[in-house]
N, C-alpha and C. Protein backbone atom coordinates (compact mmCIF):
# COMPACT_ATOMS: atom_id res chain seq x y z
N UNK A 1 -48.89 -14.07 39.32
CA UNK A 1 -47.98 -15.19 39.45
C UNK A 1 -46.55 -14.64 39.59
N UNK A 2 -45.84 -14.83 40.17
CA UNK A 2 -44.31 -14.58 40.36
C UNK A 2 -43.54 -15.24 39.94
N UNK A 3 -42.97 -14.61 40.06
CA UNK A 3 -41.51 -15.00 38.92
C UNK A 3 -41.20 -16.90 39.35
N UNK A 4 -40.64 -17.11 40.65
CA UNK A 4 -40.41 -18.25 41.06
C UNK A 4 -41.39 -19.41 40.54
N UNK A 5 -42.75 -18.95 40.47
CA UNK A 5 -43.84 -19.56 40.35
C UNK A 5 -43.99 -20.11 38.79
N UNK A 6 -43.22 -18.81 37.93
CA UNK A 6 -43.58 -19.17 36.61
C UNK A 6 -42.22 -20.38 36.17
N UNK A 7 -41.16 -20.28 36.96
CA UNK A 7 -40.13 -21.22 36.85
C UNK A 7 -40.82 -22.05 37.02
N UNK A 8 -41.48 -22.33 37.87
CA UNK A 8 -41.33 -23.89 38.86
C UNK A 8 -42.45 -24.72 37.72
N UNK A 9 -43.40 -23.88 37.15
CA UNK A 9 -44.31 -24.50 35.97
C UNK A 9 -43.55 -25.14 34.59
N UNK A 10 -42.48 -24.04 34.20
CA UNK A 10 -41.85 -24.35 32.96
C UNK A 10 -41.03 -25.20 33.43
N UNK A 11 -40.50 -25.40 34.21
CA UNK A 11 -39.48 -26.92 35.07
C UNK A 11 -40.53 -27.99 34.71
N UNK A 12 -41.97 -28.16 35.14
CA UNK A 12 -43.19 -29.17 35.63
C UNK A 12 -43.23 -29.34 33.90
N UNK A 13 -43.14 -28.31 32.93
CA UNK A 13 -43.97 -28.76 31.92
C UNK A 13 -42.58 -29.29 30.96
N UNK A 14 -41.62 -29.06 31.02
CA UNK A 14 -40.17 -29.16 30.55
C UNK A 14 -40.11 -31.07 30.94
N UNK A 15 -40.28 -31.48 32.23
CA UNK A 15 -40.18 -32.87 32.31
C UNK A 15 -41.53 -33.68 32.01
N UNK A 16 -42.45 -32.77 31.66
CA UNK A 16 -42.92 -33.61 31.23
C UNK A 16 -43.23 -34.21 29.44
N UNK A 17 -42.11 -33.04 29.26
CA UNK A 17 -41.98 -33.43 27.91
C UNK A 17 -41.02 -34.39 27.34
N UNK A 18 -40.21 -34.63 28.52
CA UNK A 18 -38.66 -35.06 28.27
C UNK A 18 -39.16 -36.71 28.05
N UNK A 19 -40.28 -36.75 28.45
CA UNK A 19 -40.65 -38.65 28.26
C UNK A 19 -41.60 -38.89 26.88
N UNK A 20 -41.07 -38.20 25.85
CA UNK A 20 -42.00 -38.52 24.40
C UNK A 20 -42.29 -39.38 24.23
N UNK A 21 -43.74 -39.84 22.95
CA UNK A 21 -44.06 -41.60 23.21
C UNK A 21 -43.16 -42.17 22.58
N UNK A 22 -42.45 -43.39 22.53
CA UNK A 22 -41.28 -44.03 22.05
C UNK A 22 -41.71 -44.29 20.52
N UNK A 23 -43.10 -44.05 19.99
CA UNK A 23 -43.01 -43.75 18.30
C UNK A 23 -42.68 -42.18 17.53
N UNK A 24 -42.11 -41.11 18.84
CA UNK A 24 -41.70 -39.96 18.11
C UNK A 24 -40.08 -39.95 18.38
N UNK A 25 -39.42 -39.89 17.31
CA UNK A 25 -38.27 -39.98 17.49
C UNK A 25 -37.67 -38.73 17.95
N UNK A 26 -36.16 -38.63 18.30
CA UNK A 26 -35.24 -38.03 19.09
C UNK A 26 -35.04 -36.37 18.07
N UNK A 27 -35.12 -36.98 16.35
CA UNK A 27 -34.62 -36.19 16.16
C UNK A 27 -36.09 -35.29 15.21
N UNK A 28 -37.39 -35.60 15.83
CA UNK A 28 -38.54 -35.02 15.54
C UNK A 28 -38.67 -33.49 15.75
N UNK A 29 -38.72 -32.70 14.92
CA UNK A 29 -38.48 -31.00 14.73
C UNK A 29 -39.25 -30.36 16.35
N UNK A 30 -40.59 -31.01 16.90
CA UNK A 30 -40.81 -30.68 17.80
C UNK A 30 -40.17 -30.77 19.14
N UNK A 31 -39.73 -31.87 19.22
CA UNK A 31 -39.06 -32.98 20.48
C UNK A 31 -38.01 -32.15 20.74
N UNK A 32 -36.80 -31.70 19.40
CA UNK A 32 -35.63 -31.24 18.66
C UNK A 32 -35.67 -29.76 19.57
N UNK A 33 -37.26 -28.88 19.12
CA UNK A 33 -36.77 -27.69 19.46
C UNK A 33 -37.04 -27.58 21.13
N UNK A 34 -38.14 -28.29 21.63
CA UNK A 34 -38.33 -28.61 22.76
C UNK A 34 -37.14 -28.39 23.80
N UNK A 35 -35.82 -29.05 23.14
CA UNK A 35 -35.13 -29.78 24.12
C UNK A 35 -34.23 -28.68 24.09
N UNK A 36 -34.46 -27.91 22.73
CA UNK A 36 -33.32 -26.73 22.84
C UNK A 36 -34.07 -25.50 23.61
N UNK A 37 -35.33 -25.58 23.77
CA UNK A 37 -35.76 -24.60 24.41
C UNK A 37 -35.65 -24.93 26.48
N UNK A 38 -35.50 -25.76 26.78
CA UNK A 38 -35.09 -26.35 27.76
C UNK A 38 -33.77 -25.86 27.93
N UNK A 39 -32.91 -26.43 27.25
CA UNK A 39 -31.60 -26.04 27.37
C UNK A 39 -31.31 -24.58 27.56
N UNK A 40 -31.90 -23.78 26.93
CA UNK A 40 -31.42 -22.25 26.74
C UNK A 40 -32.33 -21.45 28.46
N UNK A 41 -33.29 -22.49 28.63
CA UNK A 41 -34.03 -22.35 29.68
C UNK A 41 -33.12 -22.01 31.37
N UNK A 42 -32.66 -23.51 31.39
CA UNK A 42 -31.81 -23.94 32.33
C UNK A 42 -30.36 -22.96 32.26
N UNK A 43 -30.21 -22.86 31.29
CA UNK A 43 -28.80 -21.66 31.32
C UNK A 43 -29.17 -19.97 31.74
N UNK A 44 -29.77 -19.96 30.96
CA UNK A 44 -30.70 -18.37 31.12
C UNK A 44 -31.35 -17.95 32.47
N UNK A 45 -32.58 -18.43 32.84
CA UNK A 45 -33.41 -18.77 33.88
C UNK A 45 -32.76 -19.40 35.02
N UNK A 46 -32.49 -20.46 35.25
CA UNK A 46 -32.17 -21.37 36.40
C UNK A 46 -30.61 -21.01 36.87
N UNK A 47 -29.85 -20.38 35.67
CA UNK A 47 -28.12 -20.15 35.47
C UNK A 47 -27.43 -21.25 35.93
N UNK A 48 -27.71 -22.02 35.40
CA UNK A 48 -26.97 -24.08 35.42
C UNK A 48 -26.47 -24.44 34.62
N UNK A 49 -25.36 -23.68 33.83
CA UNK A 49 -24.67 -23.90 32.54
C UNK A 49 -24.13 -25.73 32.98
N UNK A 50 -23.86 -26.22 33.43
CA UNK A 50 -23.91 -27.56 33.57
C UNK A 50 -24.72 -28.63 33.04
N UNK A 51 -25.87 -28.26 33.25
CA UNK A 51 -27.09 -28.95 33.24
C UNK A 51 -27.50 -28.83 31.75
N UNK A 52 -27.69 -27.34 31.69
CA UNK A 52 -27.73 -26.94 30.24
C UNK A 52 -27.37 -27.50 29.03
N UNK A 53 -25.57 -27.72 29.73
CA UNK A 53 -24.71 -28.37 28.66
C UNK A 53 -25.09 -29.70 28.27
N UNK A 54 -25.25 -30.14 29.01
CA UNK A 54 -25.74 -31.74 29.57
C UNK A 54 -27.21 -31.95 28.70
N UNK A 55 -27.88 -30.89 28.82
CA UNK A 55 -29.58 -31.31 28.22
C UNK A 55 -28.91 -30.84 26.90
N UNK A 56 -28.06 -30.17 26.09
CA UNK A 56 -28.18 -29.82 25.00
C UNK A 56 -27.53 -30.86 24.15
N UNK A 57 -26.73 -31.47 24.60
CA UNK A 57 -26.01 -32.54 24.34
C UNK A 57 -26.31 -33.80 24.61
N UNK A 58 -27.27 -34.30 25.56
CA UNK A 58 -28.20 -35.25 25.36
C UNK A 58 -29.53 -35.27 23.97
N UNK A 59 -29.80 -33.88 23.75
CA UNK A 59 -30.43 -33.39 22.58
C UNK A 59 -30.30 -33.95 21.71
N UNK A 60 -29.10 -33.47 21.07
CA UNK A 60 -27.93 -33.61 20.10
C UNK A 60 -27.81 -35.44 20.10
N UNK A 61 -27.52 -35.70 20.98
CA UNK A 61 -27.19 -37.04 20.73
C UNK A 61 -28.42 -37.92 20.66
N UNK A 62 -29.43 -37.83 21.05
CA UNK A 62 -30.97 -38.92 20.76
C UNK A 62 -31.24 -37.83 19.87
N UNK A 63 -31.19 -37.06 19.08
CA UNK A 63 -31.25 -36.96 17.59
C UNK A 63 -30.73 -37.73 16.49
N UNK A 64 -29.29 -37.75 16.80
CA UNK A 64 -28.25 -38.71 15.99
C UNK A 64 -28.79 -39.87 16.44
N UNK A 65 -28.93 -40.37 17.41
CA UNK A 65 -29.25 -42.05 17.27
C UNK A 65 -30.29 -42.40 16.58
N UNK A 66 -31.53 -41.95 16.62
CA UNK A 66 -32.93 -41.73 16.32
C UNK A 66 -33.12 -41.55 14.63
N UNK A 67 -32.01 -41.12 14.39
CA UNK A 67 -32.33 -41.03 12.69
C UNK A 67 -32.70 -40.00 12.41
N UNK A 68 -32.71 -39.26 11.24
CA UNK A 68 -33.58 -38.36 10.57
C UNK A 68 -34.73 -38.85 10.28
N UNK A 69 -35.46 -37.46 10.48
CA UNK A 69 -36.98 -38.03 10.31
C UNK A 69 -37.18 -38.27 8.50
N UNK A 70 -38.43 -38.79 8.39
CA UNK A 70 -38.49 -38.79 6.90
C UNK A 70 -39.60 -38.07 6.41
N UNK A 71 -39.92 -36.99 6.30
CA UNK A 71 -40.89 -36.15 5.70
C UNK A 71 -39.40 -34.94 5.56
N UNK A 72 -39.55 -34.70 4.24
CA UNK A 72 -38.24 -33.38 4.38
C UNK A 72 -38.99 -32.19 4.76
N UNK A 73 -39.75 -32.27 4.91
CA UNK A 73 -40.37 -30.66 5.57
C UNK A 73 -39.87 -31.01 7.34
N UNK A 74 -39.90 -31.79 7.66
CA UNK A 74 -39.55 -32.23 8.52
C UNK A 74 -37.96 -31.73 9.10
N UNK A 75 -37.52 -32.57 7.87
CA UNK A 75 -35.48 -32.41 7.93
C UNK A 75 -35.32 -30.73 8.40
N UNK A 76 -36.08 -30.29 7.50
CA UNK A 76 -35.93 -28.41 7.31
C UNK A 76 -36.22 -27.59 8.73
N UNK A 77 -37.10 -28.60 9.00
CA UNK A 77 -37.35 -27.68 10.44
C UNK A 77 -36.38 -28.11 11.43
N UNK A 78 -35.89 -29.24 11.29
CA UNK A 78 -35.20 -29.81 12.56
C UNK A 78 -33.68 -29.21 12.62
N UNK A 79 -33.10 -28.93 11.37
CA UNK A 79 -31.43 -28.38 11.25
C UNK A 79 -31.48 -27.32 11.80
N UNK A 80 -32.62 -26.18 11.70
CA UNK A 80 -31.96 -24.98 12.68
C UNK A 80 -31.97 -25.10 14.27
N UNK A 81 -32.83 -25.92 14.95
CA UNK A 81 -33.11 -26.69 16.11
C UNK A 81 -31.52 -27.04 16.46
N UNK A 82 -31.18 -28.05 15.86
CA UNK A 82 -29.24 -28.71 15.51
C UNK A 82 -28.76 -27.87 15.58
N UNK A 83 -28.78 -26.75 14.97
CA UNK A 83 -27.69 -26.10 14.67
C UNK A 83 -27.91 -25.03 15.88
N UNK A 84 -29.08 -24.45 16.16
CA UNK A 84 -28.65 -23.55 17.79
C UNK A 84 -28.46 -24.25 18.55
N UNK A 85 -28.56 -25.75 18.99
CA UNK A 85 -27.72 -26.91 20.17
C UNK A 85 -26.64 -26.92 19.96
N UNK A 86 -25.74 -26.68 18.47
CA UNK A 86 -24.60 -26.66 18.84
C UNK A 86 -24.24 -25.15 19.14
N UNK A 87 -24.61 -24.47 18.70
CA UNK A 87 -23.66 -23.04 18.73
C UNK A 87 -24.36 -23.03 20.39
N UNK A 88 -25.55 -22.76 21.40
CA UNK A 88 -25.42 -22.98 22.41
C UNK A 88 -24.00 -24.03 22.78
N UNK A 89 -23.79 -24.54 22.73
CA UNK A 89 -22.53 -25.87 23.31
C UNK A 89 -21.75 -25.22 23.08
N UNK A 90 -20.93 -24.85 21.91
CA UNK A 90 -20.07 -23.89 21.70
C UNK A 90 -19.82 -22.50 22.33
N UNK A 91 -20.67 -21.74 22.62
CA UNK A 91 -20.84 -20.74 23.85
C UNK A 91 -20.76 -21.11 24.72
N UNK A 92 -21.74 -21.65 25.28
CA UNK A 92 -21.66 -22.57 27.05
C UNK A 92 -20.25 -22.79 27.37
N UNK A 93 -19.67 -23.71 26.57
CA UNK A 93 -18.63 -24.63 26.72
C UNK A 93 -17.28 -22.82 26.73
N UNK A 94 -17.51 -21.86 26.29
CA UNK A 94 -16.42 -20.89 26.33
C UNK A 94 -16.94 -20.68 27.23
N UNK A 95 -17.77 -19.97 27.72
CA UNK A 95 -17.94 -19.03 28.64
C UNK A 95 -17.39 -20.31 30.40
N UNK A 96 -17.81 -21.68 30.29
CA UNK A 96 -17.48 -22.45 31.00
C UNK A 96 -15.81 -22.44 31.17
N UNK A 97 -15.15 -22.24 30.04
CA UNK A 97 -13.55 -22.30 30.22
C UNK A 97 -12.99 -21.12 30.46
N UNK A 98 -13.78 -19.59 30.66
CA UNK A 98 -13.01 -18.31 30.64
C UNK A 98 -13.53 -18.64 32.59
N UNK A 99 -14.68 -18.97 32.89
CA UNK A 99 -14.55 -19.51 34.31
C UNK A 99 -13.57 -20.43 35.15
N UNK A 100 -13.39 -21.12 34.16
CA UNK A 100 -12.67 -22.02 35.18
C UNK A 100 -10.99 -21.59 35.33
N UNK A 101 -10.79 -20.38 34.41
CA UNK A 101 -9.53 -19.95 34.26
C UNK A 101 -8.90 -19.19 35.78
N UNK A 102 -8.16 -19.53 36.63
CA UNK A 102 -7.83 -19.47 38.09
C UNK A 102 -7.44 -17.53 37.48
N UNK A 103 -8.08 -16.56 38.48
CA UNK A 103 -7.52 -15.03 37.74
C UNK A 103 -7.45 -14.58 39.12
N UNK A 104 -6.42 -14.04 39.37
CA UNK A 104 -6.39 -13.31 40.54
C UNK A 104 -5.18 -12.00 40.57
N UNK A 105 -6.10 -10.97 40.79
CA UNK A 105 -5.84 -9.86 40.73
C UNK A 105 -4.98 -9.33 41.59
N UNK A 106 -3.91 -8.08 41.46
CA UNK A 106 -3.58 -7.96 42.64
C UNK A 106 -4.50 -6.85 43.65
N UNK A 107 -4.45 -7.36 44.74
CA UNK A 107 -5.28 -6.19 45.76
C UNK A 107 -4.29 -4.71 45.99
N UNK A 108 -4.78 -4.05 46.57
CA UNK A 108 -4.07 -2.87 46.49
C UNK A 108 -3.28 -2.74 47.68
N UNK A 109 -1.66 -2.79 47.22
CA UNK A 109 -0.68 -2.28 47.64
C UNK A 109 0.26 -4.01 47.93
N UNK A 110 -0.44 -4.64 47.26
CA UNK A 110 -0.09 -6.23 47.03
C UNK A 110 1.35 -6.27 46.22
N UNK A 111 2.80 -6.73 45.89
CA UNK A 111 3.29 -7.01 45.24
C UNK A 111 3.17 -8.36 44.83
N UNK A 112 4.12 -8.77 43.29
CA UNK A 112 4.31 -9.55 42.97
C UNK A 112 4.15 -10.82 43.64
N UNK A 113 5.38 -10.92 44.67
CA UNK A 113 5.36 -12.45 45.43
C UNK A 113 4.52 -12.28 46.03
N UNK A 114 3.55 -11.68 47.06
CA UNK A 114 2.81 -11.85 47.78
C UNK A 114 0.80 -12.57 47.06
N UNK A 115 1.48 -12.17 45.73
CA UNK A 115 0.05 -12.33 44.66
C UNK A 115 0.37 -13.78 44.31
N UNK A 116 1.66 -13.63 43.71
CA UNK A 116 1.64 -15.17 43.04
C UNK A 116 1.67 -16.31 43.88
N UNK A 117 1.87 -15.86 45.85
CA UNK A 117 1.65 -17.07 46.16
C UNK A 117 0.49 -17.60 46.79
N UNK A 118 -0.39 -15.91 46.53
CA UNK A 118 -1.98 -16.11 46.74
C UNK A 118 -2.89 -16.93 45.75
N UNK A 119 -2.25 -16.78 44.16
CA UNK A 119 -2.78 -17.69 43.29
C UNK A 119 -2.56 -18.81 43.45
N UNK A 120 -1.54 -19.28 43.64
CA UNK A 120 -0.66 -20.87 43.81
C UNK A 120 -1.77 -21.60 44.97
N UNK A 121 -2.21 -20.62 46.09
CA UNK A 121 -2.81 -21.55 47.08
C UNK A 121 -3.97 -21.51 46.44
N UNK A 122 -4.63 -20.60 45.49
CA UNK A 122 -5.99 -20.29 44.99
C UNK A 122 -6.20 -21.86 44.48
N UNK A 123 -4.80 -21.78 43.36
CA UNK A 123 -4.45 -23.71 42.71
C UNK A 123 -4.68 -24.63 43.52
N UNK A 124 -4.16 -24.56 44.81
CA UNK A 124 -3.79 -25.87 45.44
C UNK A 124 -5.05 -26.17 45.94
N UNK A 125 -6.32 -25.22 46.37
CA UNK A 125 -7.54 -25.28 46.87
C UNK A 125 -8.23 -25.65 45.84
N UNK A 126 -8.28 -24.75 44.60
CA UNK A 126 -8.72 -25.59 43.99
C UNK A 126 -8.76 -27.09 43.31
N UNK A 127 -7.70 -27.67 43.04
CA UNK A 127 -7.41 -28.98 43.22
C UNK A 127 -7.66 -30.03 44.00
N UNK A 128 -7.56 -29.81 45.52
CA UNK A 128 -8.35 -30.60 46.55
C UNK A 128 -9.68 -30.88 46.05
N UNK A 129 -10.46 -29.23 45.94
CA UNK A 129 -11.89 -29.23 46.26
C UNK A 129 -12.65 -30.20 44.59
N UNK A 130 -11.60 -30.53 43.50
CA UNK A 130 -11.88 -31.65 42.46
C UNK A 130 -11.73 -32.95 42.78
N UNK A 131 -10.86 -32.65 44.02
CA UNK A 131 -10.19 -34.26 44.08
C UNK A 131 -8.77 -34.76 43.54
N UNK A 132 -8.19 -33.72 42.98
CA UNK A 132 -7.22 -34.35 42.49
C UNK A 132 -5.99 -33.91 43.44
N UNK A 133 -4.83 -34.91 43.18
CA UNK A 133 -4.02 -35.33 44.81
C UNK A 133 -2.86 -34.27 44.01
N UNK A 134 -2.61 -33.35 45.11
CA UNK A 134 -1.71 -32.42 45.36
C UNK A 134 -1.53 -31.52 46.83
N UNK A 135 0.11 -31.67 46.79
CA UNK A 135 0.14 -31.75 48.43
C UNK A 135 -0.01 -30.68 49.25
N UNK A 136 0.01 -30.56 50.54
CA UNK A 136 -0.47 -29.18 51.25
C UNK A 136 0.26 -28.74 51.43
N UNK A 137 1.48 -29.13 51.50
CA UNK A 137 2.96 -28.27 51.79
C UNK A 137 3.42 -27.45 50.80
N UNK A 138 2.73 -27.30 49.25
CA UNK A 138 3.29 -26.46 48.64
C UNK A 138 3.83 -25.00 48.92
N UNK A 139 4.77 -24.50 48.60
CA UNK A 139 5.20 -23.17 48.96
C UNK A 139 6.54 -23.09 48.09
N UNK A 140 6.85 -21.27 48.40
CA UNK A 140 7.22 -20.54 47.80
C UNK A 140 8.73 -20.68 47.83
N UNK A 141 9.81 -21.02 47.08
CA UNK A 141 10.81 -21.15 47.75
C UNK A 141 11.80 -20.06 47.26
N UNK A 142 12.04 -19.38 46.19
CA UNK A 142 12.64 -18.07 45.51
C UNK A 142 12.23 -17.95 44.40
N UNK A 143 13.08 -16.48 44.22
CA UNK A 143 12.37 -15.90 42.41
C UNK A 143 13.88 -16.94 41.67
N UNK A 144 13.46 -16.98 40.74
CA UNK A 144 14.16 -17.87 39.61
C UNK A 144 15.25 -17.48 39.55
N UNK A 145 16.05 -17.69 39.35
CA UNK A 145 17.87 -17.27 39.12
C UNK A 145 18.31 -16.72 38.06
N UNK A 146 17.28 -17.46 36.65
CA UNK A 146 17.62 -17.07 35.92
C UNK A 146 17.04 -15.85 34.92
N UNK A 147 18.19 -15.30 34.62
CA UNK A 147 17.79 -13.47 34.14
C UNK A 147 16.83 -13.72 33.22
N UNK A 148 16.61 -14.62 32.53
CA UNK A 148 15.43 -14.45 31.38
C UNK A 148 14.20 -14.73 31.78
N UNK A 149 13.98 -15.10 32.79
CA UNK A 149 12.85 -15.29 33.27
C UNK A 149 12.32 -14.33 34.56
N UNK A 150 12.13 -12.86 33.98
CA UNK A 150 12.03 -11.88 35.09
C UNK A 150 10.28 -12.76 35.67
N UNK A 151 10.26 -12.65 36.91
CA UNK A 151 8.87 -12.38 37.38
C UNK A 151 8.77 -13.56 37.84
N UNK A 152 9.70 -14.88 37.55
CA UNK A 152 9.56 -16.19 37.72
C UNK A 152 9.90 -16.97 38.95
N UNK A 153 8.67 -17.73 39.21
CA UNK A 153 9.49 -17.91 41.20
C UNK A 153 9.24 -19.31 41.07
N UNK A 154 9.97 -20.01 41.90
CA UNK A 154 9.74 -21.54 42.07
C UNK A 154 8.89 -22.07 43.31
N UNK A 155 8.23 -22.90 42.80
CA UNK A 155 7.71 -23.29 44.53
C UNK A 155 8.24 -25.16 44.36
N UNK A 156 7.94 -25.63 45.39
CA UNK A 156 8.00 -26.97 46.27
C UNK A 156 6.77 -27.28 46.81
């Protein structure tokens, strides 16, 4: 069996767990670890930290609605389940923000202005490609005037 092959099963058997009978609740130790094993699945395997985030936190939350179960052998098994959904979320969610951090290096034999106004358009592209309204004419107009601010350039 190949690799692709063994995905495409744990995907097949992953949804078909995601529809439990509506008398096992959300926050049932099995259902619980299920959903975290999914989650760590989709991040790891598939590399969909999105999705991931999304199933671990749908987790998390039809646990909380659902109640604690009531057998405490029960409770016991289900908190470490909780508790790696969040610390997954908590990872995910960094490693998601050291990505989205705009980094641009300089290339070699690149100065200053020629970098910072390669980042600025890196910004402005990225912004379009979210949707959010910022204009195309931005550009570079001088380095800052003022002495305390070495390195500092203005754009328009």
């Amino acid at each position: 069996e190949s690799r692709d092959d063994a995905v495409a099963a744990a995907q097949a058997a992953y949804e078909r767990v995601e529809e439990p009978p509506p008398t096992l609740p959300g926050s049932h130790p099995l259902l619980l670890a299920t959903r975290l094993n999914r989650a760590a699945f989709t991040h790891d395997m598939l590399l969909d930290r999105a999705t991931a985030i999304a199933l671990a936190q749908a987790a998390l939350d039809a646990s909380r609605l659902s109640g604690a179960c009531t057998v405490r052998d029960a409770i016991m098994e289900t908190v470490p389940s909780a508790q790696l959904l969040r610390e997954n979320l908590e990872q995910w969610a960094r490693e998601q923000k050291e990505e989205d951090r705009i980094q641009c290096w300089p290339k070699p034999g690149e100065s200053d202005f020629p970098r910072i106004k390669r980042a600025m358009g890196v910004f402005v592209e990225g912004c379009h490609s979210i949707g959010l309204a910022c204009p195309d004419n931005v550009q570079l107009l001088e380095q800052c005037r003022d002495k305390s601010h070495v390195g500092c350039v203005l754009f328009q």
